[in-house]
C-alpha atoms as a PDB file:
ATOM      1  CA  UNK A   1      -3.609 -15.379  18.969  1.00  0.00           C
ATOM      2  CA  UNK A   2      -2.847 -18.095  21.310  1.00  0.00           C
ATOM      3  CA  UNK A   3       0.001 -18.998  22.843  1.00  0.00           C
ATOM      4  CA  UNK A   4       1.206 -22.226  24.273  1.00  0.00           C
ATOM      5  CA  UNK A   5       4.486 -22.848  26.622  1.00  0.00           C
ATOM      6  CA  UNK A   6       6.970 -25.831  24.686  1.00  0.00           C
ATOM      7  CA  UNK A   7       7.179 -27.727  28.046  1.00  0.00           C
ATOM      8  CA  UNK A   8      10.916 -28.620  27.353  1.00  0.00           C
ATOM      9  CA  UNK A   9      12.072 -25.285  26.187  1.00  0.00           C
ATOM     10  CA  UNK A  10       9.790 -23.443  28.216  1.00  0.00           C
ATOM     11  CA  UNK A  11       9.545 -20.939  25.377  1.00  0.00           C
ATOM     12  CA  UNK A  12       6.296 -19.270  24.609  1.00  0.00           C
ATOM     13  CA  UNK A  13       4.823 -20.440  20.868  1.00  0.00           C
ATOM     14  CA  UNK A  14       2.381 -18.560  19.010  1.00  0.00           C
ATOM     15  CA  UNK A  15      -0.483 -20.853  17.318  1.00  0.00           C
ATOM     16  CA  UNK A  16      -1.755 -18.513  14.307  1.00  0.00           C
ATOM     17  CA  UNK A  17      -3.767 -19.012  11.068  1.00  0.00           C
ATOM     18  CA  UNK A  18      -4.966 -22.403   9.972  1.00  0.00           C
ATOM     19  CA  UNK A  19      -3.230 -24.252  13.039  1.00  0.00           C
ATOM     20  CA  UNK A  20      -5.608 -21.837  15.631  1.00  0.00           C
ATOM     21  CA  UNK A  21      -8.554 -23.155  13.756  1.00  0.00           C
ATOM     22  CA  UNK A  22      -7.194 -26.652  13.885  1.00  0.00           C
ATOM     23  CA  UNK A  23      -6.353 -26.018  17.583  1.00  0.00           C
ATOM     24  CA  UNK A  24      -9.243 -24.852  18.823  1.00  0.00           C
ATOM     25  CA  UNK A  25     -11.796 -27.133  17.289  1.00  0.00           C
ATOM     26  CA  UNK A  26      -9.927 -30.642  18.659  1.00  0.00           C
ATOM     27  CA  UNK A  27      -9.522 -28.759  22.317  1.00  0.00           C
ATOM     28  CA  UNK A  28     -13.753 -27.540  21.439  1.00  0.00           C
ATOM     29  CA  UNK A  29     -14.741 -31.587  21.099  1.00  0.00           C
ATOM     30  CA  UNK A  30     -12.851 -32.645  24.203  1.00  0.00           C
ATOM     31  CA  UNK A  31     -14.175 -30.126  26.496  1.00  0.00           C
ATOM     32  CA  UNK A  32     -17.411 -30.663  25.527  1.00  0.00           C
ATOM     33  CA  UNK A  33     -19.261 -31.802  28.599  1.00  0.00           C
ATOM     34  CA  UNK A  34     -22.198 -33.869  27.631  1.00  0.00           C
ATOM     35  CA  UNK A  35     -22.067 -37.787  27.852  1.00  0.00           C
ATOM     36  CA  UNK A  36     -22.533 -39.791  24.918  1.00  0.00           C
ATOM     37  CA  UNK A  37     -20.921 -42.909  26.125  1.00  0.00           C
ATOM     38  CA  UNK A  38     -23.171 -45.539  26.258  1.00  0.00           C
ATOM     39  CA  UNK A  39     -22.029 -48.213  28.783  1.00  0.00           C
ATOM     40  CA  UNK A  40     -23.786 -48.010  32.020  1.00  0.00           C
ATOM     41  CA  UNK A  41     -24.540 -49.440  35.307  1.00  0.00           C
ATOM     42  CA  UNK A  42     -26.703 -48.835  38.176  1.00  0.00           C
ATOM     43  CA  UNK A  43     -25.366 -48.388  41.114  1.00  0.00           C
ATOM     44  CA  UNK A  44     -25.966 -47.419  44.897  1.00  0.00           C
ATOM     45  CA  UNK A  45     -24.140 -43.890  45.524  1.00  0.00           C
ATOM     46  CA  UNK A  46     -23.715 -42.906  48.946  1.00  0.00           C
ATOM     47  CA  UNK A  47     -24.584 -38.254  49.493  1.00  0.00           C
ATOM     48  CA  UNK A  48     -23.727 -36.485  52.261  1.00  0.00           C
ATOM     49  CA  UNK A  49     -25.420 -37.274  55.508  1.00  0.00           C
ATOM     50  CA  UNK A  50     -25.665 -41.144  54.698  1.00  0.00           C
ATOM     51  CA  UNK A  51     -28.047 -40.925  52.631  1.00  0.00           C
ATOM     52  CA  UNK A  52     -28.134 -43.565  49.629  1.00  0.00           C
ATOM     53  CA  UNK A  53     -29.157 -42.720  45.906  1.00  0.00           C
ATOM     54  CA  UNK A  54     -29.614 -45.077  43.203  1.00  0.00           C
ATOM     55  CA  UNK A  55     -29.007 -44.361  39.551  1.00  0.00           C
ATOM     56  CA  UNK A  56     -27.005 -45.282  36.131  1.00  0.00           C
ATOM     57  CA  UNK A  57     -22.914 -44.450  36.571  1.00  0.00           C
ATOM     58  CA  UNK A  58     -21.345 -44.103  32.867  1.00  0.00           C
ATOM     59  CA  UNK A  59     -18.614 -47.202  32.973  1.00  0.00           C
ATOM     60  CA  UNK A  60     -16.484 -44.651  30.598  1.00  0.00           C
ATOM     61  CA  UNK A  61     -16.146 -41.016  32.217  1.00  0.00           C
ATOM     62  CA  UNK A  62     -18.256 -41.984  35.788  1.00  0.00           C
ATOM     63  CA  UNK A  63     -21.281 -39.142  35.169  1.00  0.00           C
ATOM     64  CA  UNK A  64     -24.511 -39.744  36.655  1.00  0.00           C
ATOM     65  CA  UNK A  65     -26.607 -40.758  34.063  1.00  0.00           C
ATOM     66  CA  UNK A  66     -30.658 -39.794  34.558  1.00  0.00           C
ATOM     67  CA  UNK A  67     -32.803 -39.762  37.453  1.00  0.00           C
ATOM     68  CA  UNK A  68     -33.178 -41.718  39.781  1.00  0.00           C
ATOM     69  CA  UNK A  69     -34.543 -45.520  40.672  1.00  0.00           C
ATOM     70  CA  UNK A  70     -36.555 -45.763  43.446  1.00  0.00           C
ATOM     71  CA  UNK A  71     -34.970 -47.320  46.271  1.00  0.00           C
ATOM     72  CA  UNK A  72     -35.981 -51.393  47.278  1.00  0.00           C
ATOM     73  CA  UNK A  73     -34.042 -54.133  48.201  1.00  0.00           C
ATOM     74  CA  UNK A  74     -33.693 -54.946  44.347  1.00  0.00           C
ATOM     75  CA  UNK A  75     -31.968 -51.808  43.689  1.00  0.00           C
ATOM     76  CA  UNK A  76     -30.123 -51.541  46.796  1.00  0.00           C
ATOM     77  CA  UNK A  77     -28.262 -54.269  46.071  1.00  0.00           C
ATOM     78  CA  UNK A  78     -26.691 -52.714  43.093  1.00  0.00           C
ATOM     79  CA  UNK A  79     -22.886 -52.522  42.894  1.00  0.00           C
ATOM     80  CA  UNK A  80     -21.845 -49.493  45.019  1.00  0.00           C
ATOM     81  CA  UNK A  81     -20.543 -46.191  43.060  1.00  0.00           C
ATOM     82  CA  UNK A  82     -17.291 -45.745  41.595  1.00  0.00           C
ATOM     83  CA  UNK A  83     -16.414 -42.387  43.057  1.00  0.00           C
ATOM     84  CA  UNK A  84     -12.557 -42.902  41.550  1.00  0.00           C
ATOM     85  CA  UNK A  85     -13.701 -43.728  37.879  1.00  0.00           C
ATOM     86  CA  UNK A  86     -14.842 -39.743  37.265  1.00  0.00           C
ATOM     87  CA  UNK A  87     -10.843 -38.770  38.632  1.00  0.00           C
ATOM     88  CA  UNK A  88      -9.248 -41.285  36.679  1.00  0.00           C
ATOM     89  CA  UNK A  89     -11.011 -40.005  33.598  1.00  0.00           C
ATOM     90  CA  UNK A  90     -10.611 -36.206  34.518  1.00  0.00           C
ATOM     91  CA  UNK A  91      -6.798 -37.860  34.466  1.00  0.00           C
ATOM     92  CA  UNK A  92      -7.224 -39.123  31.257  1.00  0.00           C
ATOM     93  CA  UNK A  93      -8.477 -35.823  29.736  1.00  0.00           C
ATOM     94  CA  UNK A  94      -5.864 -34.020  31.152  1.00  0.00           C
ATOM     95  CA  UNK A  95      -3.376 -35.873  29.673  1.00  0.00           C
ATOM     96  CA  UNK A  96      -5.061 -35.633  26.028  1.00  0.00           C
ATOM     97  CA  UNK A  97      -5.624 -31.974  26.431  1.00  0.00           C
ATOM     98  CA  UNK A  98      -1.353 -32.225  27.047  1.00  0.00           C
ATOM     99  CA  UNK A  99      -1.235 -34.291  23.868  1.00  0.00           C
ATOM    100  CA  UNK A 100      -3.191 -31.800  21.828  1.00  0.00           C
ATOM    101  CA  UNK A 101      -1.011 -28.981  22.900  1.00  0.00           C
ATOM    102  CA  UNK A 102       1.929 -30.883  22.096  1.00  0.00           C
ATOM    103  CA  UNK A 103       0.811 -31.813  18.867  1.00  0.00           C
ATOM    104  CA  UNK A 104       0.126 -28.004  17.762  1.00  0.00           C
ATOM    105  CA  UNK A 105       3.269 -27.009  19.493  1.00  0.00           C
ATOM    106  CA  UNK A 106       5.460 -29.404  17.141  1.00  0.00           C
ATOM    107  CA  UNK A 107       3.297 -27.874  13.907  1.00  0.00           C
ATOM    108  CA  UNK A 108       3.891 -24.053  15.144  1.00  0.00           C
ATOM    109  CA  UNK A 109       7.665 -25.087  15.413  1.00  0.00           C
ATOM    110  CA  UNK A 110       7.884 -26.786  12.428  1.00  0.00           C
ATOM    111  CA  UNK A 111       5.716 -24.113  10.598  1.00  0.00           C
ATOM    112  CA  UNK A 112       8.391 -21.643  12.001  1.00  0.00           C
ATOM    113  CA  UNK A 113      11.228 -22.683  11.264  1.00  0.00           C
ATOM    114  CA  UNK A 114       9.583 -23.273   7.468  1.00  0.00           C
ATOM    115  CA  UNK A 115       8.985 -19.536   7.191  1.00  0.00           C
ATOM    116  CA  UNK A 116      12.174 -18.723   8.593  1.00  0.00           C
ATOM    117  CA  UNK A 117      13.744 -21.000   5.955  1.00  0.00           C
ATOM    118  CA  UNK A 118      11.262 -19.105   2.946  1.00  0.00           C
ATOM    119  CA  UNK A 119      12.688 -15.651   4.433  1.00  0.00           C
ATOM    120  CA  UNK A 120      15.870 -16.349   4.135  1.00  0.00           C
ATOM    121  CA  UNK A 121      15.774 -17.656   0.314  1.00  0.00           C
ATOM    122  CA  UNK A 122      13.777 -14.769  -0.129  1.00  0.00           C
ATOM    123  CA  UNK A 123      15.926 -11.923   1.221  1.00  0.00           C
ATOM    124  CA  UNK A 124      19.169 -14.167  -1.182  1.00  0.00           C
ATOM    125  CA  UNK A 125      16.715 -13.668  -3.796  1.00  0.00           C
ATOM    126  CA  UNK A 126      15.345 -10.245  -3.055  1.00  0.00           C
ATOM    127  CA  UNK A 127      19.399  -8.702  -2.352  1.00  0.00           C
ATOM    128  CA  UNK A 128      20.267 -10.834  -5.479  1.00  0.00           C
ATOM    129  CA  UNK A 129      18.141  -8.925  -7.686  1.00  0.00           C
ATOM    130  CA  UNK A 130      18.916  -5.463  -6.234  1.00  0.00           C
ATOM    131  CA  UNK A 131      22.566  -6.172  -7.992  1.00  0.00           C
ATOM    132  CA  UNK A 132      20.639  -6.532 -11.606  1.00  0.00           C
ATOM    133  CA  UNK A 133      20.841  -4.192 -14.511  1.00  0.00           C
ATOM    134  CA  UNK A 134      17.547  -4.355 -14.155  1.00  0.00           C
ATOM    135  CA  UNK A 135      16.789  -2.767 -10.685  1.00  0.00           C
ATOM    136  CA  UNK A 136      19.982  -0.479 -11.203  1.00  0.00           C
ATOM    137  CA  UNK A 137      18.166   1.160 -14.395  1.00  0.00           C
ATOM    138  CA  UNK A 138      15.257   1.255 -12.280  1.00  0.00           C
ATOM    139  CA  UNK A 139      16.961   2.882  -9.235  1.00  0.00           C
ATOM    140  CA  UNK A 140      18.415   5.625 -11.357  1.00  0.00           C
ATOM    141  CA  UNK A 141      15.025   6.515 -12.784  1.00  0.00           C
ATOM    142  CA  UNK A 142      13.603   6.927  -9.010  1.00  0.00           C
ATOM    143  CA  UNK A 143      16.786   8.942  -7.954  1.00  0.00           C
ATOM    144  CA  UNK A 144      16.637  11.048 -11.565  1.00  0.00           C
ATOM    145  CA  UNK A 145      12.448  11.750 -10.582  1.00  0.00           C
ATOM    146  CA  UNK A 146      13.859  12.872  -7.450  1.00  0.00           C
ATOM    147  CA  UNK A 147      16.432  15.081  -8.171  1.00  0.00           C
ATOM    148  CA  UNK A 148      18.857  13.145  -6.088  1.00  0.00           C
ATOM    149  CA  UNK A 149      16.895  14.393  -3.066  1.00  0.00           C
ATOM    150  CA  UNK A 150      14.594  12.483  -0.149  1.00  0.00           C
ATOM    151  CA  UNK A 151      11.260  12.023  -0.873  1.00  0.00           C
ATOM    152  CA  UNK A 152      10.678  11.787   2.695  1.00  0.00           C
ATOM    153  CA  UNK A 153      11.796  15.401   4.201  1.00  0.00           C
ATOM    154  CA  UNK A 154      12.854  17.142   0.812  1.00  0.00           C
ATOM    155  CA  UNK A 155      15.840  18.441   1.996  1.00  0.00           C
ATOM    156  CA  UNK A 156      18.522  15.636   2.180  1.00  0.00           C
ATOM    157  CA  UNK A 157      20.006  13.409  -0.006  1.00  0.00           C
ATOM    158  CA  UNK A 158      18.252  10.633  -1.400  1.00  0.00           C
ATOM    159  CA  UNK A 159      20.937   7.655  -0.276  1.00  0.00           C
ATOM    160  CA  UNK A 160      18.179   4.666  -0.409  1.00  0.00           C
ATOM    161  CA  UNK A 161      15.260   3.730  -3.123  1.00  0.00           C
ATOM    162  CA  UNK A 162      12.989   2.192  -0.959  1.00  0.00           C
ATOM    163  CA  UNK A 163       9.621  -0.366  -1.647  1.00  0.00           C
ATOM    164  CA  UNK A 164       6.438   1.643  -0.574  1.00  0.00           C
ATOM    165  CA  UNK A 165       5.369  -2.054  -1.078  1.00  0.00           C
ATOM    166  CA  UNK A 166       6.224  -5.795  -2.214  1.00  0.00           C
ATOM    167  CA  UNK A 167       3.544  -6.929  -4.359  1.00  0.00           C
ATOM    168  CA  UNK A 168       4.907  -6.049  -7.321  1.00  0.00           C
ATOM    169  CA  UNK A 169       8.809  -7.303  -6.469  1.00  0.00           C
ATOM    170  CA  UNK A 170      10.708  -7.466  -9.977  1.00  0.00           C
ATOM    171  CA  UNK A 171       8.206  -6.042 -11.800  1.00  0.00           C
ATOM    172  CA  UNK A 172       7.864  -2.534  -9.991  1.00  0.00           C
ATOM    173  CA  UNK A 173       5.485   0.810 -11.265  1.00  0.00           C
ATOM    174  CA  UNK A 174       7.763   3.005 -10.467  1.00  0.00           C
ATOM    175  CA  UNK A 175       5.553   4.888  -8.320  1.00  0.00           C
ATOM    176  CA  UNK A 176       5.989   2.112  -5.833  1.00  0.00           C
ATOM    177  CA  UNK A 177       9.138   3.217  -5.354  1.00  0.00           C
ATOM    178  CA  UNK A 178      10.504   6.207  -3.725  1.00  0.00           C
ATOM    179  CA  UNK A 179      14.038   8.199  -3.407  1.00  0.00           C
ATOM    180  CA  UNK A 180      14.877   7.832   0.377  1.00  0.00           C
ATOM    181  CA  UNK A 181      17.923   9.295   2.702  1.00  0.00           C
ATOM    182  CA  UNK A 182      18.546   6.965   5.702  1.00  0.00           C
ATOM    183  CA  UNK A 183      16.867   8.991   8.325  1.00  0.00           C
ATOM    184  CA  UNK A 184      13.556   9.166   6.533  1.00  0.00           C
ATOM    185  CA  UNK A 185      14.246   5.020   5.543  1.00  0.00           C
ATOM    186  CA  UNK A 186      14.625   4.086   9.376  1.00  0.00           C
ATOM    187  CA  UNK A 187      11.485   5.982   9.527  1.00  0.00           C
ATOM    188  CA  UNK A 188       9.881   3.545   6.874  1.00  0.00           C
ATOM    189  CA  UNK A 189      10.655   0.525   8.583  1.00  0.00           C
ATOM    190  CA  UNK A 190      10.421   1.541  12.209  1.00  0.00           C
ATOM    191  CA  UNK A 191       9.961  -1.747  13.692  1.00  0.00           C
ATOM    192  CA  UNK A 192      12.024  -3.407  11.574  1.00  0.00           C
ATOM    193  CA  UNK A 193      10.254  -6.617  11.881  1.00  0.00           C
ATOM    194  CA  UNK A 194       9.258  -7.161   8.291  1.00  0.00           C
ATOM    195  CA  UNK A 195      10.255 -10.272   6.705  1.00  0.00           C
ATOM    196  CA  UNK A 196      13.031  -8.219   5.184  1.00  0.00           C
ATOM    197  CA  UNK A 197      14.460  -4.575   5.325  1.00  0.00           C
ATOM    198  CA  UNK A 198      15.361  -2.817   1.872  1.00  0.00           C
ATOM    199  CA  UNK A 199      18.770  -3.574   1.731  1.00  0.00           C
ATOM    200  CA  UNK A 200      19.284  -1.302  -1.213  1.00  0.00           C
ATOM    201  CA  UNK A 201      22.639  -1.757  -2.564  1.00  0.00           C
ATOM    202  CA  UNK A 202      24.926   1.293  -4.715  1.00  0.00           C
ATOM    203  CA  UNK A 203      27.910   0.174  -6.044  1.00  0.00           C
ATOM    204  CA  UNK A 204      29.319   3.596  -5.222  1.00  0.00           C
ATOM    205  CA  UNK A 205      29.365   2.080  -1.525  1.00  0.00           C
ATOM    206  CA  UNK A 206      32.276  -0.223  -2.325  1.00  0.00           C
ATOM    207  CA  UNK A 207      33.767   1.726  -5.050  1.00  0.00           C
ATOM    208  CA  UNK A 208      37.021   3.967  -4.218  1.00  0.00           C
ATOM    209  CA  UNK A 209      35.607   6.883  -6.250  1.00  0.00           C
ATOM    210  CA  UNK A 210      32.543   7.227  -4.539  1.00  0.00           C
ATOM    211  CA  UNK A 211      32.154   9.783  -2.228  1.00  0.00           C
ATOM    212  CA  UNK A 212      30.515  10.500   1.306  1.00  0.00           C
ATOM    213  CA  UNK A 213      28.419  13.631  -0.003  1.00  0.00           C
ATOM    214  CA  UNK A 214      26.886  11.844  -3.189  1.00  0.00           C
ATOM    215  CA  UNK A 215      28.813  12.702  -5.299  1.00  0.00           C
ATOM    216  CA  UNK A 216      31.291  10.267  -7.963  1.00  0.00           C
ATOM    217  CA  UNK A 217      34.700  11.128  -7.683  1.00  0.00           C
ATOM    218  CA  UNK A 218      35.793   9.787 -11.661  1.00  0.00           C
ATOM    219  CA  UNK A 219      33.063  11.412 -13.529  1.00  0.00           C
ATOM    220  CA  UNK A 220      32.811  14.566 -11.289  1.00  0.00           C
ATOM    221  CA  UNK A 221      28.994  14.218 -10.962  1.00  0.00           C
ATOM    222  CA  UNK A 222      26.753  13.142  -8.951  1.00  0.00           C
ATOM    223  CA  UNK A 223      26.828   9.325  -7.603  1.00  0.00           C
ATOM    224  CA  UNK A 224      22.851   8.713  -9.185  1.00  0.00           C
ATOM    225  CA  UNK A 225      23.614  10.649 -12.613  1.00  0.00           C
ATOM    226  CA  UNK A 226      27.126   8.732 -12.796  1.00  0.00           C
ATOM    227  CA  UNK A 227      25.357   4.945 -12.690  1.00  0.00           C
ATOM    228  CA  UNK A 228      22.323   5.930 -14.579  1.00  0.00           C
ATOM    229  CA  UNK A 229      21.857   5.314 -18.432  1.00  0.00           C
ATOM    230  CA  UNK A 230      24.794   7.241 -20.218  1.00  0.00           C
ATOM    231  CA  UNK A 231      26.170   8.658 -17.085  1.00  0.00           C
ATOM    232  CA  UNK A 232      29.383   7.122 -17.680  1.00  0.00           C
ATOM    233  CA  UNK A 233      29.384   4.361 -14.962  1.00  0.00           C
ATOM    234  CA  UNK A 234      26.400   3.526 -16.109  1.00  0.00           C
ATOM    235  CA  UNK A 235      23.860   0.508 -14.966  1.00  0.00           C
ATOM    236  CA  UNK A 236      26.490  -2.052 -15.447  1.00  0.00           C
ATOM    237  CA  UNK A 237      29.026  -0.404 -12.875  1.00  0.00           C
ATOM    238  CA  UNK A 238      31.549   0.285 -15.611  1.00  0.00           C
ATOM    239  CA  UNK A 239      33.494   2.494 -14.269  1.00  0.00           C
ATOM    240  CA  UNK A 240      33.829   0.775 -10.697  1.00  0.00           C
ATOM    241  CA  UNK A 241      37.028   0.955  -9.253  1.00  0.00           C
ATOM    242  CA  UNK A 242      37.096  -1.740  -6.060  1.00  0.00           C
ATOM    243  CA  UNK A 243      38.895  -0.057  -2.755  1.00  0.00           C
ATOM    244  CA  UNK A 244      42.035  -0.672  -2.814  1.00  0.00           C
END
């Protein structure tokens, strides 16, 4: 994966997927090295020692073009070589390489800030639906399968249901889904660099009956069996009590 410095910001910007391809293929027909112009002239060059040689000088990029004449007073007189025309073109190149780079770096930004705009509708969306009946009936089948306890050590509360993946977002098997406490869950996600970590959300959290150990302080059970199906608070948060 390439990277290429923004010359005003100076900040290093990665060039992946379809704008690599892109990339590389414009910088692969500008460094290619072979003349194809077809202009030319021939022209008296002068080598080292002060000796002369005569030959065709592309009028575009400056190459020596074939072999060359042999030397007579007719070809001798030809129009002596333009030793600045190769520089000025090596200029010219330079600057177009520049252009290319600039042009990708304005499509990485661009594609950047994109995704960072599609991440953050996503995560709304994504902590949006983890406040649905529908996940909450789902997280209290998960946390009912696990007896209230991790499914990552076995031997702590469960505090987190966590995605073992996203494919299936909304529409979960539940075996995609496991009981979690938050040890084992910063375990999960140890980089924390995916496009968004589980923010799993329990009512309990902001309720003034919920307790520290799990447990629901106004049915006197525990906090999963209180919000499941029947358990009183049920999916719905019925029995929530905001902290006061």
């Amino acid at each position: 994966m390439p990277y290429l410095e923004d010359p005003v910001t100076g900040r290093k910007i990665a060039i992946i997927g379809d704008l690599e391809s892109a990339w590389s293929e414009e910088l692969g027909a500008l460094r290619r090295s072979d003349c194809t112009h077809t202009e030319r002239e021939r022209r008296v060059r002068m080598l080292a020692g002060g000796r002369k040689s005569v030959m065709e000088q592309c009028l575009t990029c400056g190459e020596g073009k074939g072999s060359a004449f042999p030397q007579n007073a007719q070809t001798l007189a030809s129009p002596s070589w333009d030793e600045a025309l190769l520089e000025r073109y090596e200029i010219e190149r330079t600057a177009q390489f520049a252009a290319i780079n600039a042009k990708y770096i304005d499509l990485a930004v661009a594609e950047e800030l994109q995704r960072a705009k599609d991440v953050k509708q996503y995560r709304q969306d994504y902590e949006g639906y983890r406040r649905t009946e529908t996940w909450q009936r789902k997280r209290a089948l998960v946390m009912k399968r696990a007896g209230g306890v991790c499914e990552g050590c076995l031997l702590c509360a469960a505090e987190i249901v966590h995605h073992r993946t996203y494919q299936n977002l909304g529409d979960e098997l539940l075996f995609e889904l496991v009981a979690l406490c938050h040890q084992c869950h910063d375990k999960a996600h140890p980089e924390h660099h995916e496009s968004f970590y589980d923010v799993d959300y329990s009512p309990c959290n902001d309720c003034r009956m919920g307790e520290s150990n799990g447990h629901c302080g106004r049915f006197d059970t525990l906090r999963y069996l209180a919000f499941s199906p029947g358990g009183g608070c049920g999916p719905r948060f019925d029995g929530f009590e905001g902290l006061k």
